[in-house]
PDB file of N, CA and C in Angstrom:
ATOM      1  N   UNK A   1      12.255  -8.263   7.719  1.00  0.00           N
ATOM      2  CA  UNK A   1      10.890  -7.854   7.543  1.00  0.00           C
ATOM      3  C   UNK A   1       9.948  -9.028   7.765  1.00  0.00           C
ATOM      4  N   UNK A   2      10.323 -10.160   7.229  1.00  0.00           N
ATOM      5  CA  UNK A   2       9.576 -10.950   7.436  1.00  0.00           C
ATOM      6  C   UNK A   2       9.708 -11.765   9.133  1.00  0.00           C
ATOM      7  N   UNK A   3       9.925 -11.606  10.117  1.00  0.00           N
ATOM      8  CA  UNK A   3      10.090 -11.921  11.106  1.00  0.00           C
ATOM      9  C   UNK A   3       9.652 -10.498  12.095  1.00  0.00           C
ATOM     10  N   UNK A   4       9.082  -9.535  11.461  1.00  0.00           N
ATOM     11  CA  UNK A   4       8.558  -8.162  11.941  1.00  0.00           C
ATOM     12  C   UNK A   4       7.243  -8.308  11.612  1.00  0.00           C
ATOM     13  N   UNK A   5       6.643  -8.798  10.212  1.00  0.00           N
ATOM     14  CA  UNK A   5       5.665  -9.107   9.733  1.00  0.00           C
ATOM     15  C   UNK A   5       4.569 -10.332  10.168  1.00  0.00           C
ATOM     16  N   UNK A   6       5.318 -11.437  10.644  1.00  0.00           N
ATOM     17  CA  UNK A   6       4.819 -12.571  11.111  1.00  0.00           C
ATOM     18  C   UNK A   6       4.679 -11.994  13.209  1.00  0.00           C
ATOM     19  N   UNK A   7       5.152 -11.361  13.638  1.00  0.00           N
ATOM     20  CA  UNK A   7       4.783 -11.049  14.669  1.00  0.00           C
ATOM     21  C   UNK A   7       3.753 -10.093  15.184  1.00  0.00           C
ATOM     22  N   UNK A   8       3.548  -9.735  13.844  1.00  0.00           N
ATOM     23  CA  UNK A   8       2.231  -8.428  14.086  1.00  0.00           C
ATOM     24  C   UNK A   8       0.846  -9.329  14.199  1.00  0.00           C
ATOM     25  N   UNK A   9       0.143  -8.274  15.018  1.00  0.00           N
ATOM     26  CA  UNK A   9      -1.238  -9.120  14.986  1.00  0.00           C
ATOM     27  C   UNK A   9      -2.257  -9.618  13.653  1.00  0.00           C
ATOM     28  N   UNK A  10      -2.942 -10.099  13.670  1.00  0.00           N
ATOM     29  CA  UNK A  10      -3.478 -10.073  12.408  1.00  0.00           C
ATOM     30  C   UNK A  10      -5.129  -9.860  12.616  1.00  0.00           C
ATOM     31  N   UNK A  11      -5.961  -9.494  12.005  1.00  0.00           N
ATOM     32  CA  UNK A  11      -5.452  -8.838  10.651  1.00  0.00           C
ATOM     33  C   UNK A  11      -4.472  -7.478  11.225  1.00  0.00           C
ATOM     34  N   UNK A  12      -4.440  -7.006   9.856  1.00  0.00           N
ATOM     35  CA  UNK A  12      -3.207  -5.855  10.008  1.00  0.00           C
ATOM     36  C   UNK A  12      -3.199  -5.163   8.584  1.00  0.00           C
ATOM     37  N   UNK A  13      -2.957  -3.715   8.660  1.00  0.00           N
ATOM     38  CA  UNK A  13      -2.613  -3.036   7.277  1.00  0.00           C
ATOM     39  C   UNK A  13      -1.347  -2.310   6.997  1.00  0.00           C
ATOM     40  N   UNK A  14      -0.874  -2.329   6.048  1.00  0.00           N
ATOM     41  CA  UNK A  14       0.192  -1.957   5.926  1.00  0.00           C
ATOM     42  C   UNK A  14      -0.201  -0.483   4.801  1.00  0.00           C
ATOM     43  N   UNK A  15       0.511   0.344   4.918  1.00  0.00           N
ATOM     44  CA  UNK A  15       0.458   1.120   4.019  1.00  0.00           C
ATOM     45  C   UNK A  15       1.967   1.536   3.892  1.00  0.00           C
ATOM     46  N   UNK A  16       2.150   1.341   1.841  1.00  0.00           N
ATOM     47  CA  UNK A  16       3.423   1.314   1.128  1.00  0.00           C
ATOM     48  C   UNK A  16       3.777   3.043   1.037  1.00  0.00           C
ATOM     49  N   UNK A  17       5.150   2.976   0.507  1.00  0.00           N
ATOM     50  CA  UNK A  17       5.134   4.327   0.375  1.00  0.00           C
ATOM     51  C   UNK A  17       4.976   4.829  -0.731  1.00  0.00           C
ATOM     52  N   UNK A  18       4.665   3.856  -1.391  1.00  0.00           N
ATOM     53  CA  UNK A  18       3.570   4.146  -3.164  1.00  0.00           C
ATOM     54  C   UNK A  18       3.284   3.147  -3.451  1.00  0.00           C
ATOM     55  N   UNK A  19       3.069   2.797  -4.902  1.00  0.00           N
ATOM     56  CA  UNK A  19       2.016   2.203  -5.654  1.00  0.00           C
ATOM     57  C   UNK A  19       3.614   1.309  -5.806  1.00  0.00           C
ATOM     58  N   UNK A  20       3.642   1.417  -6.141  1.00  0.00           N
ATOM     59  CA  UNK A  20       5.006   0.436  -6.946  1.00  0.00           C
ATOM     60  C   UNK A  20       5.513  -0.321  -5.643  1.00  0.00           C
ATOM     61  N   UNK A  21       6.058  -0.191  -4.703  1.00  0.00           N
ATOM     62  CA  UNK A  21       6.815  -0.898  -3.759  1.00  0.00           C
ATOM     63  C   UNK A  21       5.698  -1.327  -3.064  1.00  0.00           C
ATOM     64  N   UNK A  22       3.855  -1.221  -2.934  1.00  0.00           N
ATOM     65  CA  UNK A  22       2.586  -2.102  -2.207  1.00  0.00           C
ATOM     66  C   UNK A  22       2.533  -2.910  -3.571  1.00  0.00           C
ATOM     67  N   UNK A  23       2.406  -2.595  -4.593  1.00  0.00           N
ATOM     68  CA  UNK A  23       1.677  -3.255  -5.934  1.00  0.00           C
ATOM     69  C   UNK A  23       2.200  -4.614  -5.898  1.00  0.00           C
ATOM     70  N   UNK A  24       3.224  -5.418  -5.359  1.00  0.00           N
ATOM     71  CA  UNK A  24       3.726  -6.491  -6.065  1.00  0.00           C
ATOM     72  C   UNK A  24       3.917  -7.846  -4.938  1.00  0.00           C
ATOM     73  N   UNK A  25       3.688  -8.702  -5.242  1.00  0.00           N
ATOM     74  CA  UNK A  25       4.055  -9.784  -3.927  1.00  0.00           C
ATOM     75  C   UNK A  25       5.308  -9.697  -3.575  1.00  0.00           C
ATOM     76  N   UNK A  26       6.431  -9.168  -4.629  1.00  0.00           N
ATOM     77  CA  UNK A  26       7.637  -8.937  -3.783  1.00  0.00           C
ATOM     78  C   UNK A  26       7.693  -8.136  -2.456  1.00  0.00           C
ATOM     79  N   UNK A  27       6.867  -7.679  -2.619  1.00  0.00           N
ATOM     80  CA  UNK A  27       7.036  -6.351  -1.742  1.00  0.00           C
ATOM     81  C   UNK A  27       6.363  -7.069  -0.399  1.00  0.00           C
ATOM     82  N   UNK A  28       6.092  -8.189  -0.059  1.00  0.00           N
ATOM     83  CA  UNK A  28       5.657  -8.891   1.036  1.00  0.00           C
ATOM     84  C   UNK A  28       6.971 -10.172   0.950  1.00  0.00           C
ATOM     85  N   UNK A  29       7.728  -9.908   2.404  1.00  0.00           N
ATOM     86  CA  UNK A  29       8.489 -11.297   2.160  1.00  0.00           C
ATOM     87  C   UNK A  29       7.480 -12.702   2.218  1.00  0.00           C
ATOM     88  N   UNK A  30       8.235 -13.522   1.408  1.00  0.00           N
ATOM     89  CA  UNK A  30       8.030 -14.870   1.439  1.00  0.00           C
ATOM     90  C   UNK A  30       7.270 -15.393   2.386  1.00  0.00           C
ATOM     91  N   UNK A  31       6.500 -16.012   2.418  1.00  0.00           N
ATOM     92  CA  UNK A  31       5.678 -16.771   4.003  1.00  0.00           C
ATOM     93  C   UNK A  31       4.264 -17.048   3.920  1.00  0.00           C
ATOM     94  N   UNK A  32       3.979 -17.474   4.736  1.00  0.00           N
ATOM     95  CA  UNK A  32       2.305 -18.204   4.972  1.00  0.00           C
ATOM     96  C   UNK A  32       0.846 -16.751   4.685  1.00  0.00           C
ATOM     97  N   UNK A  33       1.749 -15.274   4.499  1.00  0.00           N
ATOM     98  CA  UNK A  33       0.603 -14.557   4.629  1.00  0.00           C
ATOM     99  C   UNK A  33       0.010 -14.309   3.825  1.00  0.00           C
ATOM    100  N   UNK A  34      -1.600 -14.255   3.823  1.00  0.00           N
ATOM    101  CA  UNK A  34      -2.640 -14.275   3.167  1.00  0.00           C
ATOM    102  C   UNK A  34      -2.810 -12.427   2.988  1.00  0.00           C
ATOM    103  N   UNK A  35      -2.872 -12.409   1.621  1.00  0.00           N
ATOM    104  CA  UNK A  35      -3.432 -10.768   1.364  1.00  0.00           C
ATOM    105  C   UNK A  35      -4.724 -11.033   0.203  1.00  0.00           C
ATOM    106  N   UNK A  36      -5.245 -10.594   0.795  1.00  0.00           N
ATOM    107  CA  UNK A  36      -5.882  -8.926   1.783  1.00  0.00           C
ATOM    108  C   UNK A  36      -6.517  -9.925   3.054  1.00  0.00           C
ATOM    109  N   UNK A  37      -6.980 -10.985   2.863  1.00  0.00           N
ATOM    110  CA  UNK A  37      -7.235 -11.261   4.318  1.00  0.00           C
ATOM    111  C   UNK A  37      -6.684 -11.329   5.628  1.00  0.00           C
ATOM    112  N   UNK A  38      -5.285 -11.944   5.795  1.00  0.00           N
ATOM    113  CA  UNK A  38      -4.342 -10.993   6.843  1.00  0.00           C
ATOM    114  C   UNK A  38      -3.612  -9.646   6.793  1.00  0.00           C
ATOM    115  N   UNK A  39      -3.194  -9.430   5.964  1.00  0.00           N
ATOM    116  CA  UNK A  39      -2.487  -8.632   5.492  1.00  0.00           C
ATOM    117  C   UNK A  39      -2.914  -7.603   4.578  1.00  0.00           C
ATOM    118  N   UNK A  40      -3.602  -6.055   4.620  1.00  0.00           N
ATOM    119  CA  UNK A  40      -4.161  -5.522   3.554  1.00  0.00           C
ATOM    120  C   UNK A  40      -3.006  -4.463   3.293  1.00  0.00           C
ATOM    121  N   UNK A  41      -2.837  -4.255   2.151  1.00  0.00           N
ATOM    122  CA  UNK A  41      -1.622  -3.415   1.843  1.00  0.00           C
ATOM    123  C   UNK A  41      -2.381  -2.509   0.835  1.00  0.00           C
ATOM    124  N   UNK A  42      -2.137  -0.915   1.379  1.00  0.00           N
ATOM    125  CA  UNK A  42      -2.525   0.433   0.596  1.00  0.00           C
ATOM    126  C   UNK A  42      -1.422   0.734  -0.151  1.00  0.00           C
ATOM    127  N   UNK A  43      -1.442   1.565  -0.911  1.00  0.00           N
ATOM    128  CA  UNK A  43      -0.531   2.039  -1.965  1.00  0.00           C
ATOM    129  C   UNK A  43      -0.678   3.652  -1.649  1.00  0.00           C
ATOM    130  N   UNK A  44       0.004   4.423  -2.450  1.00  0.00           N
ATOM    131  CA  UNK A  44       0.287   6.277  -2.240  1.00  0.00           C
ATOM    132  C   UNK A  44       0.274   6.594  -4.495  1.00  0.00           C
ATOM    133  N   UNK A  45      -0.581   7.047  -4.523  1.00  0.00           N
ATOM    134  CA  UNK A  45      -0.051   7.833  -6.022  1.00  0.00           C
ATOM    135  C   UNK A  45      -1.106   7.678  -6.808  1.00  0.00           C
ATOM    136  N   UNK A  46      -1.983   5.962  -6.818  1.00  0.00           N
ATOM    137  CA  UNK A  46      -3.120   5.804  -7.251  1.00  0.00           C
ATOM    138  C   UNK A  46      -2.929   5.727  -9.139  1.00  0.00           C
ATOM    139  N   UNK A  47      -1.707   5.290  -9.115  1.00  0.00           N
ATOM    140  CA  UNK A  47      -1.161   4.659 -10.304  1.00  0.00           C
ATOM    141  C   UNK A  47      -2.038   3.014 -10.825  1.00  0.00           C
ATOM    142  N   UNK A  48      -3.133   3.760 -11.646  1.00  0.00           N
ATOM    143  CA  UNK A  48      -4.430   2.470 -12.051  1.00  0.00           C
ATOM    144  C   UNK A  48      -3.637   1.517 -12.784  1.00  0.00           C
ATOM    145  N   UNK A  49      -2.204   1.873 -13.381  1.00  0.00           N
ATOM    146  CA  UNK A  49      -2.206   0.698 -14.181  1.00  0.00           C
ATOM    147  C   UNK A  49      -1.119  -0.476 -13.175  1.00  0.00           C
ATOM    148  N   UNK A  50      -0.298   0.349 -12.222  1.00  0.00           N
ATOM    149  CA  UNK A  50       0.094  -1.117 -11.207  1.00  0.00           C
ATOM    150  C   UNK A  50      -0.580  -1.041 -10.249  1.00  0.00           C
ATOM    151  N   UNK A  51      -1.710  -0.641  -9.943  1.00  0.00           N
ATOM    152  CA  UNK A  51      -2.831  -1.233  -8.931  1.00  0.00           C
ATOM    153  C   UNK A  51      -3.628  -2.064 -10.206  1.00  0.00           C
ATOM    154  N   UNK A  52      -3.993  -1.924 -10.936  1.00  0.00           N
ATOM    155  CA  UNK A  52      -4.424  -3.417 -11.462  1.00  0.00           C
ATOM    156  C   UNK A  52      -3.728  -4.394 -12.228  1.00  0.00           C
ATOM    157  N   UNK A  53      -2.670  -4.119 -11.863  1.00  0.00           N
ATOM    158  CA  UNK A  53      -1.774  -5.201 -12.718  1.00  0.00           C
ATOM    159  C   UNK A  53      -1.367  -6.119 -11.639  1.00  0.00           C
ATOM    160  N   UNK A  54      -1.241  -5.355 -10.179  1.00  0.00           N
ATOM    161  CA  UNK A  54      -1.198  -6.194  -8.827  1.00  0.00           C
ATOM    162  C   UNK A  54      -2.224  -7.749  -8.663  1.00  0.00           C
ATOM    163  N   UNK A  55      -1.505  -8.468  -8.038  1.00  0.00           N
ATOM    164  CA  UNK A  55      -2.337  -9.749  -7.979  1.00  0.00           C
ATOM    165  C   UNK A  55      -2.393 -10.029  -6.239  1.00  0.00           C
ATOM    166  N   UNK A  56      -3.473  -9.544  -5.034  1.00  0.00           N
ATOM    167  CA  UNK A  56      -4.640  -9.089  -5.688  1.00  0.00           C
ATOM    168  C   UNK A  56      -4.194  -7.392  -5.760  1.00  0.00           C
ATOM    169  N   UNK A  57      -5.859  -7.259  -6.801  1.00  0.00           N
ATOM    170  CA  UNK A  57      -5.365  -5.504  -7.052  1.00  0.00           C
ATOM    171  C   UNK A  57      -4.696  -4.709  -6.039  1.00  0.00           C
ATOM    172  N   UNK A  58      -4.615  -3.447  -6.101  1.00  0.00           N
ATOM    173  CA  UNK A  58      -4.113  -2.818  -4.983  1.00  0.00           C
ATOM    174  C   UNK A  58      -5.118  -1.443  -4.733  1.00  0.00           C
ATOM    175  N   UNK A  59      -5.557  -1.199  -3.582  1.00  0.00           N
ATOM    176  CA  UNK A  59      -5.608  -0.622  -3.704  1.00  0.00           C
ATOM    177  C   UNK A  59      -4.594   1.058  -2.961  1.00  0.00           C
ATOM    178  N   UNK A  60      -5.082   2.407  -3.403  1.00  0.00           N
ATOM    179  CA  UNK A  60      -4.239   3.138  -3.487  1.00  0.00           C
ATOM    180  C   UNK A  60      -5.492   5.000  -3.140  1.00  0.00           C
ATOM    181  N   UNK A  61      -4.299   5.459  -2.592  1.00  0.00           N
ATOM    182  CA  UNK A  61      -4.930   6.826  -2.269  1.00  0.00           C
ATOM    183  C   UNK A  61      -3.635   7.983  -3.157  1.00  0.00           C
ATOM    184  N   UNK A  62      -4.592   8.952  -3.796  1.00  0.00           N
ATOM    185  CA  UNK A  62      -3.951   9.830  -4.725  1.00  0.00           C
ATOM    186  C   UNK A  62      -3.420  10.781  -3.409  1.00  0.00           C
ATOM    187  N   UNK A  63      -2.095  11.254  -3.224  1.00  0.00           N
ATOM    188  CA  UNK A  63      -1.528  12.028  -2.459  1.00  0.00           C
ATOM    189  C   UNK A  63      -2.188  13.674  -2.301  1.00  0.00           C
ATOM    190  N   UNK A  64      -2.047  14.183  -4.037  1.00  0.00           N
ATOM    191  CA  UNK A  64      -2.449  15.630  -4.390  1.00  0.00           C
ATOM    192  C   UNK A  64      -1.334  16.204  -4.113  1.00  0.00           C
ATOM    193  N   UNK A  65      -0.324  15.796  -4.258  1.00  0.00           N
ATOM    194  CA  UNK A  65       1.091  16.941  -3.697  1.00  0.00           C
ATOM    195  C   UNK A  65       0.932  17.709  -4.830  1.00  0.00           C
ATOM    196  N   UNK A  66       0.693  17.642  -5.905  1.00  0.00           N
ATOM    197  CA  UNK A  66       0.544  19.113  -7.141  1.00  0.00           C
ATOM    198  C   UNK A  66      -0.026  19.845  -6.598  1.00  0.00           C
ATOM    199  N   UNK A  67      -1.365  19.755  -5.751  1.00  0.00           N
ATOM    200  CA  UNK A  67      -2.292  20.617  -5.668  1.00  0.00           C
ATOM    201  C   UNK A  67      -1.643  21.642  -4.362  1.00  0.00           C
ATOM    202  N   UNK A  68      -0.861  20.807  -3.661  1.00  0.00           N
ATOM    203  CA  UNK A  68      -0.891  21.335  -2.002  1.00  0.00           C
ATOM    204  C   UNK A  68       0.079  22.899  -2.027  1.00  0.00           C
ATOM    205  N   UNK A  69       0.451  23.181  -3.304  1.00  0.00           N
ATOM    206  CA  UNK A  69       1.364  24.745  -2.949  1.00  0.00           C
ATOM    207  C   UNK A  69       0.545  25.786  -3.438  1.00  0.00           C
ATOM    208  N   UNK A  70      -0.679  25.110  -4.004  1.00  0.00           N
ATOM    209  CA  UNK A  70      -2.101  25.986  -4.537  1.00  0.00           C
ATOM    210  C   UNK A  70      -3.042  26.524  -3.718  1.00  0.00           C
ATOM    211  N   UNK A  71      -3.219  25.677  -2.418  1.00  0.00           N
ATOM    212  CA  UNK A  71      -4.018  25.470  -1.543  1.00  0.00           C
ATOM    213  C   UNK A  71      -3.882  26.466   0.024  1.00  0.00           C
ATOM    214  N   UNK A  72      -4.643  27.362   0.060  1.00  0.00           N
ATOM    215  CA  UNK A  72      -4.060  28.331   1.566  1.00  0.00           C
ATOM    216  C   UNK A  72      -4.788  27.293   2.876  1.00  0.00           C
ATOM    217  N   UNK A  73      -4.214  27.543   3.364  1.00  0.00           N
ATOM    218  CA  UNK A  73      -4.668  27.021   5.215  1.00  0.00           C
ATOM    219  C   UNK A  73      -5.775  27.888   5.650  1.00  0.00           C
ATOM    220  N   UNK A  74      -6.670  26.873   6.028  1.00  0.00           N
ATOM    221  CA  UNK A  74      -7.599  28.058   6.855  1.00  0.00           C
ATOM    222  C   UNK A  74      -7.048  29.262   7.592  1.00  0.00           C
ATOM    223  N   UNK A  75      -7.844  30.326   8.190  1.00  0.00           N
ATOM    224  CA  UNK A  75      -7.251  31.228   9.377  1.00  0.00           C
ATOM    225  C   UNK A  75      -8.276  30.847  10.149  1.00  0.00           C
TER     226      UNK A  75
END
């Protein structure tokens, strides 16, 4: 990852596949990259307490999968 990561252009965004695996510097390998200024990383779930427990925060978009078997499709 980190040799996938250092070849991308920069800036660049990444979006996690939730809050927990964007929220944490682990979740960026090791290396010279600067977040949020090279590197901005979104989150999925919008879980406030590890988007601000993230260093820097995170931010995050609420999915709504509860809502989506409620919801009809236009015609």
């Amino acid at each position: 990852m980190s040799r996938w990561l250092s070849g991308l252009p920069k800036p660049v965004g990444i979006m996690a596949c939730n809050d927990d695996a964007g929220g944490s510097p682990r979740s960026l390998p090791a290396s010279e990259t600067a977040v949020p200024e090279e590197v901005a990383v979104i989150g999925v779930d919008n879980d406030e307490l590890l988007c601000d427990l993230s260093d820097p925060p995170l931010s995050s978009v609420a999915l709504g999968a509860e809502r989506a078997g409620f919801e009809r499709l236009p015609s």
